[in-house]
Protein backbone atom coordinates (compact mmCIF):
# COMPACT_ATOMS: atom_id res chain seq x y z
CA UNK A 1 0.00 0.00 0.00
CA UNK A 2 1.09 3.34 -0.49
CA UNK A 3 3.43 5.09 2.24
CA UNK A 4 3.01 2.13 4.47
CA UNK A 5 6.46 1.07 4.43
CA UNK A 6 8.14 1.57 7.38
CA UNK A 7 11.98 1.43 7.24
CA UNK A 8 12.33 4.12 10.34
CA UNK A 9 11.37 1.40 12.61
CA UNK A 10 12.91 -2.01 13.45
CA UNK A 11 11.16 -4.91 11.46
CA UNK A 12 10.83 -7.08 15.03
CA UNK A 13 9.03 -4.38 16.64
CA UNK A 14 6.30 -3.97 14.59
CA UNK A 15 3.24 -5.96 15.48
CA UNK A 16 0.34 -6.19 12.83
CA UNK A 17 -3.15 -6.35 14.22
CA UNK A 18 -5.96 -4.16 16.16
CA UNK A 19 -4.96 -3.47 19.95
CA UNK A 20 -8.26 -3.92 21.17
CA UNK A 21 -8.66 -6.58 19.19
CA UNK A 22 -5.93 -9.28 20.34
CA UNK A 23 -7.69 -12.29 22.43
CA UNK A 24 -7.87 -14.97 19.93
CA UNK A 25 -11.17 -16.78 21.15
CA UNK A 26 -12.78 -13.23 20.24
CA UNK A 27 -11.65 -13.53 16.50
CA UNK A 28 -13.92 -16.87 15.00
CA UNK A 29 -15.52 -16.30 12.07
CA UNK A 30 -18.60 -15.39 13.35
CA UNK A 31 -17.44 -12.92 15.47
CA UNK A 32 -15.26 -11.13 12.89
CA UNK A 33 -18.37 -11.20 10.56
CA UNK A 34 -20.55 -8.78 13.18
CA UNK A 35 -17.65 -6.63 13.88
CA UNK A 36 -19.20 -4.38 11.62
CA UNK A 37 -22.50 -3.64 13.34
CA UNK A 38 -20.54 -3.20 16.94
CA UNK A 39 -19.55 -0.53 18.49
CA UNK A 40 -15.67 -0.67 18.27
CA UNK A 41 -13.87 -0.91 21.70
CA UNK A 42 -10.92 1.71 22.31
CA UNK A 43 -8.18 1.29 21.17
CA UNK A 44 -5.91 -0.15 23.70
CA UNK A 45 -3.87 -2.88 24.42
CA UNK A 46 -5.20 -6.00 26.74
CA UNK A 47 -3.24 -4.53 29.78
CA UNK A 48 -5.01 -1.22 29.02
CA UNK A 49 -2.26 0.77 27.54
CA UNK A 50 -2.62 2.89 24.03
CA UNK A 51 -0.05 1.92 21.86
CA UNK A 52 2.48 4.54 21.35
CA UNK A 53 5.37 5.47 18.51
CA UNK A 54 7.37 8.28 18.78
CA UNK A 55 7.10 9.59 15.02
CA UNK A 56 10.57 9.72 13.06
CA UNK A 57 11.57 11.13 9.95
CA UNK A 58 11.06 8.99 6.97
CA UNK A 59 13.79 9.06 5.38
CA UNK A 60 15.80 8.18 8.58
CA UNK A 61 16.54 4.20 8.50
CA UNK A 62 16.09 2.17 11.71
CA UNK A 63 18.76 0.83 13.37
């Protein structure tokens, strides 16, 4: 997709998913098909943390 490559931020850190979203007996099939029509929880992490990034500049490579 377009600008989502990240190359300011270590490749082992990054974690794809939804925070609020990270229990795995929550994510059958029939539960991901009336996501939709819920309201979404906020988004934090299952010990109740937001996820946080300290923005860097693009064009700076990650270490």
């Amino acid at each position: 997709l377009h600008r989502t490559l990240r190359r300011d931020i270590p490749q082992n850190e990054i974690t794809i998913g939804v925070a609020a979203y990270r229990d795995e007996k929550e994510l059958t099939l029939g539960q991901l098909l009336v996501l939709p029509f819920r309201k979404q929880r906020e988004w934090r992490l299952p010990d109740g943390l937001a996820p946080d990034r300290k923005p860097r500049p693009a064009h700076q490579l990650a270490e």
